[in-house]
Protein backbone atom coordinates (compact mmCIF):
# COMPACT_ATOMS: atom_id res chain seq x y z
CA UNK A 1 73.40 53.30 83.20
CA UNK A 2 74.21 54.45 87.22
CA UNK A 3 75.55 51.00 88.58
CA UNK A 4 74.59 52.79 92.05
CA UNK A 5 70.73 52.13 90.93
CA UNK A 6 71.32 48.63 90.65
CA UNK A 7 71.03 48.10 94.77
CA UNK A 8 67.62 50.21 94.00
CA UNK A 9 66.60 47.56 91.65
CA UNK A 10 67.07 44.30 94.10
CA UNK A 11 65.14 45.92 96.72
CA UNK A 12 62.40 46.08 94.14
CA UNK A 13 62.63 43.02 92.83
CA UNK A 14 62.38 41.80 96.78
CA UNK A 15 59.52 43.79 97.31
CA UNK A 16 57.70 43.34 94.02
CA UNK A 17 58.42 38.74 94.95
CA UNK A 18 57.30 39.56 98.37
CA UNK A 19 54.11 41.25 97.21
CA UNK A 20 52.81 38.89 95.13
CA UNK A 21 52.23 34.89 96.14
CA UNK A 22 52.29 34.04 92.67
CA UNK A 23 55.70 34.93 91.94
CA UNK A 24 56.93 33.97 95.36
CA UNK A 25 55.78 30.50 95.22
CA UNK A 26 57.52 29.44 92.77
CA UNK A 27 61.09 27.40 92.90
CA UNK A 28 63.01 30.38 91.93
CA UNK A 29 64.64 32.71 94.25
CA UNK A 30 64.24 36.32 94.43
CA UNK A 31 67.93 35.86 93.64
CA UNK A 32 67.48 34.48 90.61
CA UNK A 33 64.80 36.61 89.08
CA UNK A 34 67.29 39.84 90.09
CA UNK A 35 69.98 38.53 88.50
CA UNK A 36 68.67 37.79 84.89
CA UNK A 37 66.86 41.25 85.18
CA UNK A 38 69.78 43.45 86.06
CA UNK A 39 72.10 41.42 83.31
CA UNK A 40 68.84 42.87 80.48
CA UNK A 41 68.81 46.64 82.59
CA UNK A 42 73.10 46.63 81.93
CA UNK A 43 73.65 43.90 78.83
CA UNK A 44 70.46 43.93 77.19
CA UNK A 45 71.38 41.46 74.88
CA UNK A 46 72.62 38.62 77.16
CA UNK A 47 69.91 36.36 75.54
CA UNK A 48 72.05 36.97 72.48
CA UNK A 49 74.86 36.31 73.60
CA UNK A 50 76.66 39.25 74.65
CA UNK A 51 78.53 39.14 77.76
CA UNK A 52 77.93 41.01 81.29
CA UNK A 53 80.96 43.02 81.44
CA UNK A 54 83.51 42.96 84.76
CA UNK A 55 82.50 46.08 86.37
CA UNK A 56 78.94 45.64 86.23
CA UNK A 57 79.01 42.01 87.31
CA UNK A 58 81.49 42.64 90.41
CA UNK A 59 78.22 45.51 91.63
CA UNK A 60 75.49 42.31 90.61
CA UNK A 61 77.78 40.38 93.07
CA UNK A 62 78.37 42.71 95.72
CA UNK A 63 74.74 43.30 95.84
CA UNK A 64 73.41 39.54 96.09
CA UNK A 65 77.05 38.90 98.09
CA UNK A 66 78.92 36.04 95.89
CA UNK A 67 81.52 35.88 93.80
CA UNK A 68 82.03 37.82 90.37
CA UNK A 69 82.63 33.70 89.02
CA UNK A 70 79.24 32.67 90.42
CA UNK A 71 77.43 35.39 89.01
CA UNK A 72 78.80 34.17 85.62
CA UNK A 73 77.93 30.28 85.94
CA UNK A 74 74.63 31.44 87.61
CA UNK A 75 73.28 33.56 85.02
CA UNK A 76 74.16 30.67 82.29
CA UNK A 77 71.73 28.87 84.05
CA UNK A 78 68.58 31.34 84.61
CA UNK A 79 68.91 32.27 80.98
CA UNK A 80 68.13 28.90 80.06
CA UNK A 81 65.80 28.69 82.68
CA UNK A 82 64.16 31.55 80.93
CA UNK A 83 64.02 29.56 77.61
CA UNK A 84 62.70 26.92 79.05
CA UNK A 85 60.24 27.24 81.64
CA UNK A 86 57.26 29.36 81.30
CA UNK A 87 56.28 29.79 84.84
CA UNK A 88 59.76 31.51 85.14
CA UNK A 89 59.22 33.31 81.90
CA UNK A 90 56.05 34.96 82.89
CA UNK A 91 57.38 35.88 86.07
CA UNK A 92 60.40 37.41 85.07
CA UNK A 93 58.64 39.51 82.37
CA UNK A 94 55.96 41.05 84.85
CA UNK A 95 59.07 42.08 87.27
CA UNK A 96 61.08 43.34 84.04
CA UNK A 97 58.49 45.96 83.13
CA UNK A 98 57.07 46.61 86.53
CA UNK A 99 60.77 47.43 87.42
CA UNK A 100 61.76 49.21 84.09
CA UNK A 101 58.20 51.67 84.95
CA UNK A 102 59.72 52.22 88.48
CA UNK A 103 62.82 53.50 86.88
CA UNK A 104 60.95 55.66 84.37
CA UNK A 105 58.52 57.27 87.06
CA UNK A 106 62.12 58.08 89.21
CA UNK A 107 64.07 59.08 86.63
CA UNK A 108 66.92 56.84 86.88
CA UNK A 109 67.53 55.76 83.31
């Protein structure tokens, strides 16, 4: 729910893509896989639907340093990406929980 955690979260998700080949060597970005999982940590039903609201997408922006507009067309497309291709799925689902267990252990939810 602290938006300030949120620049916690991307150097995770860099560390946790830099760590392991596997996830690294893929065509995604470390971008990409940050994006779709701080839209589920602050709109947990974007697969559903439900928007990322303004506030929360101008931090996701600040952090990854684009526009609030790019965020928006961006995550259209790694949610589909997520529907779609399974290397991307499996990837994104070990850095969801290995993330979500690094905010449990510190106390940030």
């Amino acid at each position: 729910k602290d938006l300030d955690t949120i620049y916690t979260v991307y150097d995770w998700v860099t560390q946790l893509c830099n760590d392991r080949g596997e996830i690294n060597n893929f065509r995604y970005d470390t971008k990409h896989y940050f994006l779709i999982i701080a839209a589920l940590l602050y709109s947990p039903r974007i697969f559903a639907g439900q928007f990322l609201e303004r506030g929360k997408r101008d931090v996701i922006a600040d952090v990854l340093n684009l526009s609030p507009s790019h965020i928006s067309n961006s995550l259209k497309s790694v949610c589909s990406w997520y529907k779609f291709y399974k290397d991307f799925q499996v990837s994104l689902d070990y850095l969801y929980n290995e993330i979500l267990n690094r905010i449990e252990i510190n106390g940030l939810r």
